[in-house]
Structures are given as structure tokens and as C-alpha cells.
Protein backbone atom coordinates (compact mmCIF):
# COMPACT_ATOMS: atom_id res chain seq x y z
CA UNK A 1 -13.48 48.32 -14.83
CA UNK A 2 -12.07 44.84 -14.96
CA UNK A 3 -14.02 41.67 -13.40
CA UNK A 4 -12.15 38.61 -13.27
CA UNK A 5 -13.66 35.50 -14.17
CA UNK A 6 -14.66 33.05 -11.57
CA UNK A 7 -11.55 30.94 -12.75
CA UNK A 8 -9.15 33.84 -12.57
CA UNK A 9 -10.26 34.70 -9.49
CA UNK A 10 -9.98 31.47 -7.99
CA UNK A 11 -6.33 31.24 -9.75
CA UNK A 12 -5.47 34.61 -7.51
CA UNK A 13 -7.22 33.50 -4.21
CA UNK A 14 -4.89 30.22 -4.90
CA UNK A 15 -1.77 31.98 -5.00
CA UNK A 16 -2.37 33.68 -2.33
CA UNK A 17 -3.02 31.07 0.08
CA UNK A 18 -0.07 28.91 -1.21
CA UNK A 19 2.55 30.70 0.35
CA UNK A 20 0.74 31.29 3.81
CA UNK A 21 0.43 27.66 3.74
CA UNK A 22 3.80 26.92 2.44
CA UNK A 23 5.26 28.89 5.76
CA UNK A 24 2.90 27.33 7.88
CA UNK A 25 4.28 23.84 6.60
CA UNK A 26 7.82 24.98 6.68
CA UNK A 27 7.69 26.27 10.11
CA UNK A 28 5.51 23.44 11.85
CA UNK A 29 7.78 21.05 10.34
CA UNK A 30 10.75 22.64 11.87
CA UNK A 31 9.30 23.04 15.31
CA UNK A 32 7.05 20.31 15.29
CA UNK A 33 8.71 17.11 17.14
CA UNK A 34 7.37 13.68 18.21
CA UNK A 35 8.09 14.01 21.78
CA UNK A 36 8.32 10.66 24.18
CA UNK A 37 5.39 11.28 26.67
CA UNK A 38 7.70 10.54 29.94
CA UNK A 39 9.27 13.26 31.89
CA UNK A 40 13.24 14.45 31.23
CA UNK A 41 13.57 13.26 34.66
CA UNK A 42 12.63 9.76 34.09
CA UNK A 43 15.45 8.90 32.27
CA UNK A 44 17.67 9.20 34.95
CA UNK A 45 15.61 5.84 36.67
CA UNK A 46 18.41 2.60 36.36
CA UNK A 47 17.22 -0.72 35.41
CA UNK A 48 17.54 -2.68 37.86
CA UNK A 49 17.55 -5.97 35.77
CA UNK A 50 19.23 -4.99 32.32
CA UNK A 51 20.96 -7.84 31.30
CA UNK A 52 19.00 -10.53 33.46
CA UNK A 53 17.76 -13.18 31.07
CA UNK A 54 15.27 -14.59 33.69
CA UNK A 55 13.32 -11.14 34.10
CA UNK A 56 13.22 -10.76 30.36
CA UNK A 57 11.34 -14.47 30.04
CA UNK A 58 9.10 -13.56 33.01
CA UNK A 59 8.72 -10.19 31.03
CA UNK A 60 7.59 -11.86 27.61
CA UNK A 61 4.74 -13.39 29.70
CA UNK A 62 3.99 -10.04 31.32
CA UNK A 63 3.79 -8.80 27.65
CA UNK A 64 1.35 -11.84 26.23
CA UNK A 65 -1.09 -11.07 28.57
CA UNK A 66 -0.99 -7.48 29.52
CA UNK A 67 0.39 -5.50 26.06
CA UNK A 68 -0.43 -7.85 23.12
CA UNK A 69 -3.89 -7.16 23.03
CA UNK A 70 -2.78 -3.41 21.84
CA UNK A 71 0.82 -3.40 20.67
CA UNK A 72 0.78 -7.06 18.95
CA UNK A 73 2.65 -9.91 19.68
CA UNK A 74 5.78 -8.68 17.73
CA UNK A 75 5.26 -5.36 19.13
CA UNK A 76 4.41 -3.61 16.19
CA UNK A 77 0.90 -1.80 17.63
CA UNK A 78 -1.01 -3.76 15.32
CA UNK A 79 -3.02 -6.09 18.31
CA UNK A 80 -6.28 -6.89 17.99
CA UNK A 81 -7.78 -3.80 19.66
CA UNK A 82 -5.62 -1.33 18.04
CA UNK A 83 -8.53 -0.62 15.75
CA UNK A 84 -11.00 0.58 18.42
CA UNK A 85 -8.00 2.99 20.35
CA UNK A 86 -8.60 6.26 19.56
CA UNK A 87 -4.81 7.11 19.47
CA UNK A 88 -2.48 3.87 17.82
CA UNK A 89 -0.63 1.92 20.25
CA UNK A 90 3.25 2.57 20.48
CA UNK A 91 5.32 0.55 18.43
CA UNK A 92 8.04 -1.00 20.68
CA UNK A 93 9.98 -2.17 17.50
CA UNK A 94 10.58 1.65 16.14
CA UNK A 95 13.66 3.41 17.02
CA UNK A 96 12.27 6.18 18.45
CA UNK A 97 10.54 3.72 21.27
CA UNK A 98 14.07 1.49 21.18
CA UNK A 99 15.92 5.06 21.72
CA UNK A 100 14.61 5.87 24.69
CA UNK A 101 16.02 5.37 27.90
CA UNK A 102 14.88 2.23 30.39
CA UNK A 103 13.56 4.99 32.49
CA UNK A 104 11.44 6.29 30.19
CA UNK A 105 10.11 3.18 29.13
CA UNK A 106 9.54 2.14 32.73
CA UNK A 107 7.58 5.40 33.47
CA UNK A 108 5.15 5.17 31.02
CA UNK A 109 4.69 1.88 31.82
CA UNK A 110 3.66 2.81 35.44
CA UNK A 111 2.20 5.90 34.74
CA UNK A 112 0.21 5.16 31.57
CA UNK A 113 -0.08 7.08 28.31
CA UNK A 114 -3.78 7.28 27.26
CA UNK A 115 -5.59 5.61 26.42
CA UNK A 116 -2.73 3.13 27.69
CA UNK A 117 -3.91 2.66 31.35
CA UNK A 118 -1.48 2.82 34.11
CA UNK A 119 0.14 -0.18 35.82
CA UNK A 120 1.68 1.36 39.24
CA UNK A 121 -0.91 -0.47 40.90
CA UNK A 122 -1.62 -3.24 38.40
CA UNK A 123 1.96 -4.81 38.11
CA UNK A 124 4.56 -5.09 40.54
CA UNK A 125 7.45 -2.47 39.91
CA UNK A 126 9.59 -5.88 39.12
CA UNK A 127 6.95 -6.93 36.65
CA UNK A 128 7.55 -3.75 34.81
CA UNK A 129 11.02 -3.90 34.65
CA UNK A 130 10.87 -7.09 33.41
CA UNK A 131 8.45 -5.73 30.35
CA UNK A 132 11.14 -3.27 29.90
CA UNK A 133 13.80 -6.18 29.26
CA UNK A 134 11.37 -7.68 26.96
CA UNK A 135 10.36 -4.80 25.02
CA UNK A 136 14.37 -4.07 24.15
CA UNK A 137 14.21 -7.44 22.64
CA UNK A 138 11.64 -6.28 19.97
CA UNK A 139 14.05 -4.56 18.23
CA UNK A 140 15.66 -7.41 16.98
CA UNK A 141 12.24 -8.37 15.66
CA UNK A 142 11.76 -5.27 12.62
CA UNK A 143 11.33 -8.04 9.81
């Protein structure tokens, strides 16, 4: 009767996890998509102030003192209490935050994202608009 040796046998118990795990990769990776936490429905919401220069200004000072704590001043989620979140704050320069629609952006803004509070009763719904503006700028701001 044959025994295998403890490093035999581990060889065998590795191969036969590897490709489990190797479908389990394959699969997730597939299926598996960063999803934007606001509803389908949000991005039908219109900005009400795209293009105004004035309500992106007012929006950059929304953004100093309400979101740069968190996200950074560029935007990048690296503020100073990033560290202490237990999920990392949203980067507003990224393309998959610049991709999404106003709406979107707008809705989470109001509703929150935790442990992002929400601002529906915080800010005025012109206030977050205005952040909205502001936070397109960011893109330009990668570097």
C-alpha cells in the first residue's frame, strides 16, 4: 500500500485546489463589477446649473469645507480623515466617478454613501449642484 509523503501529499491537495480557485477567479472577475451606488433612475435628474461658472466657484467653497476633509483638496480621497473611514473616500478625479451622470453624482450627494453622510438636509439642493459643477472640474486635475 502506498503512503505519500507529507510533501507529495501537499503537492496533490495543491493541485487540486488550484483549479477550483482558478474558476472561482475567472468567474468573479467576469461578473464582478464596481457598481456606482446611485439608483438607474438618478441619472435621468438634469443639472440645473451645468455650464454656470458662478455655481461652480460657490461649489469649490462648498467642497473646502464640506468634502476635503475626506476626498482631499484635489479630490483624490486622500483627505486627512481618509485614514480613519472604514471604506476609502471616492475619488472624484477617476473616470469611473467623472463617467457618471450629474444625476448620479447629485444623488449620492443628497442621499449619502456610507460612511459618507447625507446632505438632503445639510446643503441646499443648489449647494449640491453647485458641488456637482465643481467636482467635474477635478478631472482636469489627474496630475
Amino acid at each position: 500500500m502506498y503512503v505519500p509523503t507529507e510533501k507529495k501529499f501537499y503537492m496533490i491537495r495543491r493541485k487540486n485546489l488550484s483549479i477550483p480557485l482558478l474558476i472561482c477567479f475567472f468567474f468573479s472577475s467576469i461578473f464582478w463589477q464596481r457598481k456606482f451606488p446611485a439608483p438607474p433612475s438618478a441619472d435621468a435628474t438634469i443639472n440645473p446649473l451645468k455650464g454656470n461658472a458662478d455655481a461652480t466657484t460657490e461649489g469649490k467653497r462648498t467642497y473646502t469645507m464640506y468634502c476635503v476633509p475626506c476626498h482631499g483638496s484635489k479630490g483624490k480621497g486622500d483627505g486627512i480623515a481618509a485614514p480613519g473611514l472604514a471604506k476609502p473616500p471616492a475619488d472624484h478625479t477617476s473616470d469611473f466617478v467623472q463617467k457618471q451622470k450629474d444625476g448620479a453624482i447629485f444623488w449620492v450627494i443628497t442621499e449619502g454613501n456610507n460612511p459618507m453622510p447625507t446632505y438632503k438636509t445639510t446643503l441646499t439642493e443648489m449647494q449640491r449642484w453647485q458641488l456637482v459643477n465643481y467636482i467635474r472640474t477635478l478631472a482636469k486635475t489627474k496630475k
